[in-house]
C-alpha atoms as a PDB file:
ATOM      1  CA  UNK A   1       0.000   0.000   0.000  1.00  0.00           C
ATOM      2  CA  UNK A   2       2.842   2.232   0.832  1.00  0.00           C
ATOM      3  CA  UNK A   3       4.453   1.835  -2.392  1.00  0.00           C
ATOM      4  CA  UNK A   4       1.352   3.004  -4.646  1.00  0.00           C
ATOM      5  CA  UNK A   5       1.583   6.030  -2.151  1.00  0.00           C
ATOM      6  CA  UNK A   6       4.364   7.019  -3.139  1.00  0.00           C
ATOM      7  CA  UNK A   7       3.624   7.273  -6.959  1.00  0.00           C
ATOM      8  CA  UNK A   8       3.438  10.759  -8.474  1.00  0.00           C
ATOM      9  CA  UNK A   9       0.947  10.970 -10.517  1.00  0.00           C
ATOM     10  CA  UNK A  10       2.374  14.072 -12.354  1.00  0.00           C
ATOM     11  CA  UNK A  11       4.950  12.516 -13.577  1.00  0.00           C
ATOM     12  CA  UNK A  12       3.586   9.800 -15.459  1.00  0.00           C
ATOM     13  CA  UNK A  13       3.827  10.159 -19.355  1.00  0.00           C
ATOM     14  CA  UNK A  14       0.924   8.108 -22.045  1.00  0.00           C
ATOM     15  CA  UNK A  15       4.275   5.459 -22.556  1.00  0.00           C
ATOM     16  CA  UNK A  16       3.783   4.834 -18.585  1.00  0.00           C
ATOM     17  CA  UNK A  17      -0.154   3.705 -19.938  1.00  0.00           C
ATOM     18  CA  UNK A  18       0.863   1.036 -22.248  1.00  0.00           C
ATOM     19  CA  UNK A  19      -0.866   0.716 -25.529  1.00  0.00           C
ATOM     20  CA  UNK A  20      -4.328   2.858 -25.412  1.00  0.00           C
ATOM     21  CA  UNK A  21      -6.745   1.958 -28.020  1.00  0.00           C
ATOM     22  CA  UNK A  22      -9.756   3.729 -29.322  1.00  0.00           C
ATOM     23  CA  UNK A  23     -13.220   3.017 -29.300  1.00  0.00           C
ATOM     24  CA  UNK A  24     -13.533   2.362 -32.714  1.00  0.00           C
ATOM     25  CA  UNK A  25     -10.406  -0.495 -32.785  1.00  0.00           C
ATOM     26  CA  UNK A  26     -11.924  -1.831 -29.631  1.00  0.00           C
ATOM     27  CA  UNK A  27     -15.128  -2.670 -31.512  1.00  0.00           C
ATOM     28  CA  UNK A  28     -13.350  -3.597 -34.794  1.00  0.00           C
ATOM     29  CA  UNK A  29     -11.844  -6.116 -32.067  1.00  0.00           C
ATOM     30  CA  UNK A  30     -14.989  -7.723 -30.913  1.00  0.00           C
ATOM     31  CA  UNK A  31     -16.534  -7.492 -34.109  1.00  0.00           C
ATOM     32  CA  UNK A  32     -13.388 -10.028 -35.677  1.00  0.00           C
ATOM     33  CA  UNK A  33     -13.957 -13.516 -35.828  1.00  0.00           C
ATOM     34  CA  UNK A  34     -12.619 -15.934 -32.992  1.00  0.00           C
ATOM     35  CA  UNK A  35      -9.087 -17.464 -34.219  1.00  0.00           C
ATOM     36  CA  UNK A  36     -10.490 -20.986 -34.963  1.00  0.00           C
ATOM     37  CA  UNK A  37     -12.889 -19.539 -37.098  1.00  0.00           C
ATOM     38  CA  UNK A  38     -10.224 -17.595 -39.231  1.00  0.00           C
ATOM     39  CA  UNK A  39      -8.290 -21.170 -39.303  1.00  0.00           C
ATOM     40  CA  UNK A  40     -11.247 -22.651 -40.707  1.00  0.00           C
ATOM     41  CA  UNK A  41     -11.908 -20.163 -43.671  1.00  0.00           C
ATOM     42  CA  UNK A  42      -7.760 -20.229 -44.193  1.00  0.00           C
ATOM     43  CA  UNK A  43      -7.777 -24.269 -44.660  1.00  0.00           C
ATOM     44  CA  UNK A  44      -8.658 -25.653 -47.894  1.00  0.00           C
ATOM     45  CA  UNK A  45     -11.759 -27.301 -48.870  1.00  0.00           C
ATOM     46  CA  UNK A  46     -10.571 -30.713 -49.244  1.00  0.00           C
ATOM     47  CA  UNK A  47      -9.587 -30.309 -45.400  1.00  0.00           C
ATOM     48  CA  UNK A  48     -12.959 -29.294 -44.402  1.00  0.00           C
ATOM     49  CA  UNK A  49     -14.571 -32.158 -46.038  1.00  0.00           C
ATOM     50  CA  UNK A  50     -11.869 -34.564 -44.373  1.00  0.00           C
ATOM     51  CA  UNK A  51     -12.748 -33.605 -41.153  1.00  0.00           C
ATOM     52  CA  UNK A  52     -16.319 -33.567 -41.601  1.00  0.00           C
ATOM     53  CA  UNK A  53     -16.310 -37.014 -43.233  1.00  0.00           C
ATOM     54  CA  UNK A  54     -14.433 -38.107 -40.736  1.00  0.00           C
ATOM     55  CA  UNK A  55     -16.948 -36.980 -38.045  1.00  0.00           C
ATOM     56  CA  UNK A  56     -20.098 -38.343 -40.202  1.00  0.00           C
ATOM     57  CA  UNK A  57     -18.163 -41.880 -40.039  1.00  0.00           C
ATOM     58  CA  UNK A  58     -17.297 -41.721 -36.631  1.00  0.00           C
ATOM     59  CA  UNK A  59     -21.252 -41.285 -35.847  1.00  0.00           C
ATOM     60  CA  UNK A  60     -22.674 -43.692 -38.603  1.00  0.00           C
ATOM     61  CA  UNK A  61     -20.195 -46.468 -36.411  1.00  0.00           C
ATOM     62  CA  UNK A  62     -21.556 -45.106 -33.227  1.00  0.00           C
ATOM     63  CA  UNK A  63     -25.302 -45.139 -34.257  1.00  0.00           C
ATOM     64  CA  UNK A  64     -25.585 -48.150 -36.639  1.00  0.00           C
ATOM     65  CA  UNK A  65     -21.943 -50.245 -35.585  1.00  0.00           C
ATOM     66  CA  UNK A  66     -20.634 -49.325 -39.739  1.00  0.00           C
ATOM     67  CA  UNK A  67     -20.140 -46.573 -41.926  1.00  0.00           C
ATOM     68  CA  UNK A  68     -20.906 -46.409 -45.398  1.00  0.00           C
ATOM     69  CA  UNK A  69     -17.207 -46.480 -46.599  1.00  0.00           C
ATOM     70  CA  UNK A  70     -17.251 -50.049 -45.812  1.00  0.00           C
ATOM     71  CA  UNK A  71     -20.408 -50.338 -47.894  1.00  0.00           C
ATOM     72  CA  UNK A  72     -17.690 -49.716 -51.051  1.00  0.00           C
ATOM     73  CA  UNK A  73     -16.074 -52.550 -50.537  1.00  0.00           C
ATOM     74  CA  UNK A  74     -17.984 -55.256 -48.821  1.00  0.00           C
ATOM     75  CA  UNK A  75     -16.896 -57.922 -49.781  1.00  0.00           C
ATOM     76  CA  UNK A  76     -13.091 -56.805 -48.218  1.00  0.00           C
ATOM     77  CA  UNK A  77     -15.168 -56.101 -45.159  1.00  0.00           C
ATOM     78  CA  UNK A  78     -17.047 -58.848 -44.537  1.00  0.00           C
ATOM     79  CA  UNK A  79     -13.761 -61.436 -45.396  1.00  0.00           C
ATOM     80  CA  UNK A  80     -11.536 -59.066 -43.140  1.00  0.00           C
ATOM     81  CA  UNK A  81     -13.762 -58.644 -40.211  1.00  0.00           C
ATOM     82  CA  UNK A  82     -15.181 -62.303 -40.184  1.00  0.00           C
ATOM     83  CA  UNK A  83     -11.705 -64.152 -40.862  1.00  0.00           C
ATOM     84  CA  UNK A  84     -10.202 -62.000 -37.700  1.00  0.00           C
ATOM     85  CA  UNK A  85     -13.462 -63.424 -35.731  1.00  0.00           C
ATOM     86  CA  UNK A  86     -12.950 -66.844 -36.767  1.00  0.00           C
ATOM     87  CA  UNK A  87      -8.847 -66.695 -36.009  1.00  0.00           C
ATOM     88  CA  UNK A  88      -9.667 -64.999 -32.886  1.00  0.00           C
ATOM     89  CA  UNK A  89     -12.095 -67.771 -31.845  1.00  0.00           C
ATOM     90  CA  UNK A  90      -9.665 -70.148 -32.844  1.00  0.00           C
ATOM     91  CA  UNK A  91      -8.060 -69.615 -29.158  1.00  0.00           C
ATOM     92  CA  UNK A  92     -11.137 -69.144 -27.568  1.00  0.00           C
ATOM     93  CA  UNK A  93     -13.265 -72.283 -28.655  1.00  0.00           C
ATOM     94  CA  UNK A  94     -14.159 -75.234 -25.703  1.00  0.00           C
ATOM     95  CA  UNK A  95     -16.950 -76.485 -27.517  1.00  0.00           C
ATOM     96  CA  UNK A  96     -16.655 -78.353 -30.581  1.00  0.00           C
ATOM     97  CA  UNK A  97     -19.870 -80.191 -32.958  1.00  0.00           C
ATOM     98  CA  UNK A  98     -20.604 -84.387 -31.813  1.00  0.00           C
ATOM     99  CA  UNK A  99     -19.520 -85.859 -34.888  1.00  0.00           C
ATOM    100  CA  UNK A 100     -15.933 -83.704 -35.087  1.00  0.00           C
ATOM    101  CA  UNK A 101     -12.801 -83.850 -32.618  1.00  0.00           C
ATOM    102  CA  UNK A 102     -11.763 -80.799 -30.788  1.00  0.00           C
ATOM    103  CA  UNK A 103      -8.420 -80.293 -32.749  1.00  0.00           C
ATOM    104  CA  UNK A 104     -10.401 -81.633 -36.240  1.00  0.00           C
ATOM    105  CA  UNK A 105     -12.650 -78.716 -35.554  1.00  0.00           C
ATOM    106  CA  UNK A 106     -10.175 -76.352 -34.360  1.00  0.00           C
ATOM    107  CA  UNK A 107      -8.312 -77.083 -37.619  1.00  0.00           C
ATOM    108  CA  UNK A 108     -11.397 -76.575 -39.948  1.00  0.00           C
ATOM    109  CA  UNK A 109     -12.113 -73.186 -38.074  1.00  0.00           C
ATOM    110  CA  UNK A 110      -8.881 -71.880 -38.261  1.00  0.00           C
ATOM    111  CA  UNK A 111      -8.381 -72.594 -42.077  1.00  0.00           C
ATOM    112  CA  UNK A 112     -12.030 -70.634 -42.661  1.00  0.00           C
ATOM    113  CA  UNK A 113     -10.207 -68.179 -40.746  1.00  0.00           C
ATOM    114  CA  UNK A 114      -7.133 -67.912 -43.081  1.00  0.00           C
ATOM    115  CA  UNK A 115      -8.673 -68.174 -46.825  1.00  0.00           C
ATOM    116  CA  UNK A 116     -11.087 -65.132 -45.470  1.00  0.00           C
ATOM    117  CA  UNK A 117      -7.798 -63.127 -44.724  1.00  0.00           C
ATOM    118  CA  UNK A 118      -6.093 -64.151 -47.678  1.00  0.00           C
ATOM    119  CA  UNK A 119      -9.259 -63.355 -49.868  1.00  0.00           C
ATOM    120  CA  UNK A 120      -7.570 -60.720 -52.889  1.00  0.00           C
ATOM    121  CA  UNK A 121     -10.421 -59.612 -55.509  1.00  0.00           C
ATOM    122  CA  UNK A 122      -8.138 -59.342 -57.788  1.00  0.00           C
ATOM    123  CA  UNK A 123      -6.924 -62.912 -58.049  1.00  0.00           C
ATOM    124  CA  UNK A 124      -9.366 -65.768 -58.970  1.00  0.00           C
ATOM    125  CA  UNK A 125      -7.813 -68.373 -56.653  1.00  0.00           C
ATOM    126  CA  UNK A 126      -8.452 -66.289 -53.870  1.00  0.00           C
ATOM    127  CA  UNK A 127     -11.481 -65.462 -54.748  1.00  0.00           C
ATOM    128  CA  UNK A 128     -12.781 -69.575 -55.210  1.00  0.00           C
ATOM    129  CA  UNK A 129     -10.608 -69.997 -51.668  1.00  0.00           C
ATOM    130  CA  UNK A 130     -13.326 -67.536 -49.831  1.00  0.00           C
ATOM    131  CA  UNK A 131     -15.914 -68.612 -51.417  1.00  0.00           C
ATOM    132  CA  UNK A 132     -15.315 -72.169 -50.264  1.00  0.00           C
ATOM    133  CA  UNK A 133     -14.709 -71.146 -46.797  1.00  0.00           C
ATOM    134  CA  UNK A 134     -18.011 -68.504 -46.540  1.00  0.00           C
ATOM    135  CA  UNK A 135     -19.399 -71.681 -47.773  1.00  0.00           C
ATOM    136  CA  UNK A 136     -18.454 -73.649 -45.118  1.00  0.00           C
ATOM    137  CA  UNK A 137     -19.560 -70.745 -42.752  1.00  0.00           C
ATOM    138  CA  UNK A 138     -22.693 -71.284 -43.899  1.00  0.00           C
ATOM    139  CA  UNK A 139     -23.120 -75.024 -43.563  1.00  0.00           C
ATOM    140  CA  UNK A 140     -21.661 -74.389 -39.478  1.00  0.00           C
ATOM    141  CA  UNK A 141     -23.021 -71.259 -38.837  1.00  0.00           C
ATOM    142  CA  UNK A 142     -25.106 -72.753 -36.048  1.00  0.00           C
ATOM    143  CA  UNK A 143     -21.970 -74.684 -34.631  1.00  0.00           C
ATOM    144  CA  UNK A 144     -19.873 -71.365 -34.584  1.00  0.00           C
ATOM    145  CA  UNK A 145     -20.759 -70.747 -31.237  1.00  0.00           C
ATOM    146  CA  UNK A 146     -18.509 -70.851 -27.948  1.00  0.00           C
END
């Protein structure tokens, strides 16, 4: 308290102030747009349609559990995402059908599992491969169970 005391007053000069703005820069001020909205009208438009495809995927997965990028390709998809399942279950299984052994079963599984990875749709072999093992999906679909 005693210090402010002994400030003179008198003797200050506008420097002393800082910078002093008028009225009219003050409300050019408020009037500018925040800093994230001058980023966004800087950035390209192939960003802006990144990020808001990227958003739009995000909540198709959320709301439905796929987005409709995976509806270009499906047939990648569904090999990918059901050959991991079926190699993943691979460790996993206890149960096995009556009229197969555990390690026959096992074997048959993880093979399903592999030709789905492997599936190319570019190469023909690869092709007949997945086909054969969606096939035998379908034949144990209700034995796929744990």
């Amino acid at each position: 308290m005693e210090g402010l005391l002994q400030v003179d007053l008198s003797q200050l000069t506008m420097d002393d102030l800082g910078p002093v703005s008028t009225v009219e820069e003050a409300e050019a001020r408020a009037r500018r747009p925040t800093a994230r909205m001058r980023r966004l009208a800087k950035a390209p438009w192939w960003a802006l349609e990144k990020r808001l495809a990227r958003r739009r995927s995000l909540r198709q997965r959320r709301e439905r559990g796929w987005t409709d990028s995976e509806l270009w390709n499906l047939d990648v998809h569904l090999c990918r995402h059901l050959g991991s399942m079926l190699a993943a279950q691979v460790e996993e299984i206890r149960n096995h059908p009556p009229e197969l052994e555990h390690d026959e079963w096992c074997a048959q599984v993880r093979r399903a599992g592999e030709l789905l990875l492997a599936y190319d749709p570019e190469d023909a072999e690869r092709v007949a491969e997945a086909r054969s093992a969606l096939r035998w999906v379908t034949y144990h679909l209700v034995d796929l169970w744990d």
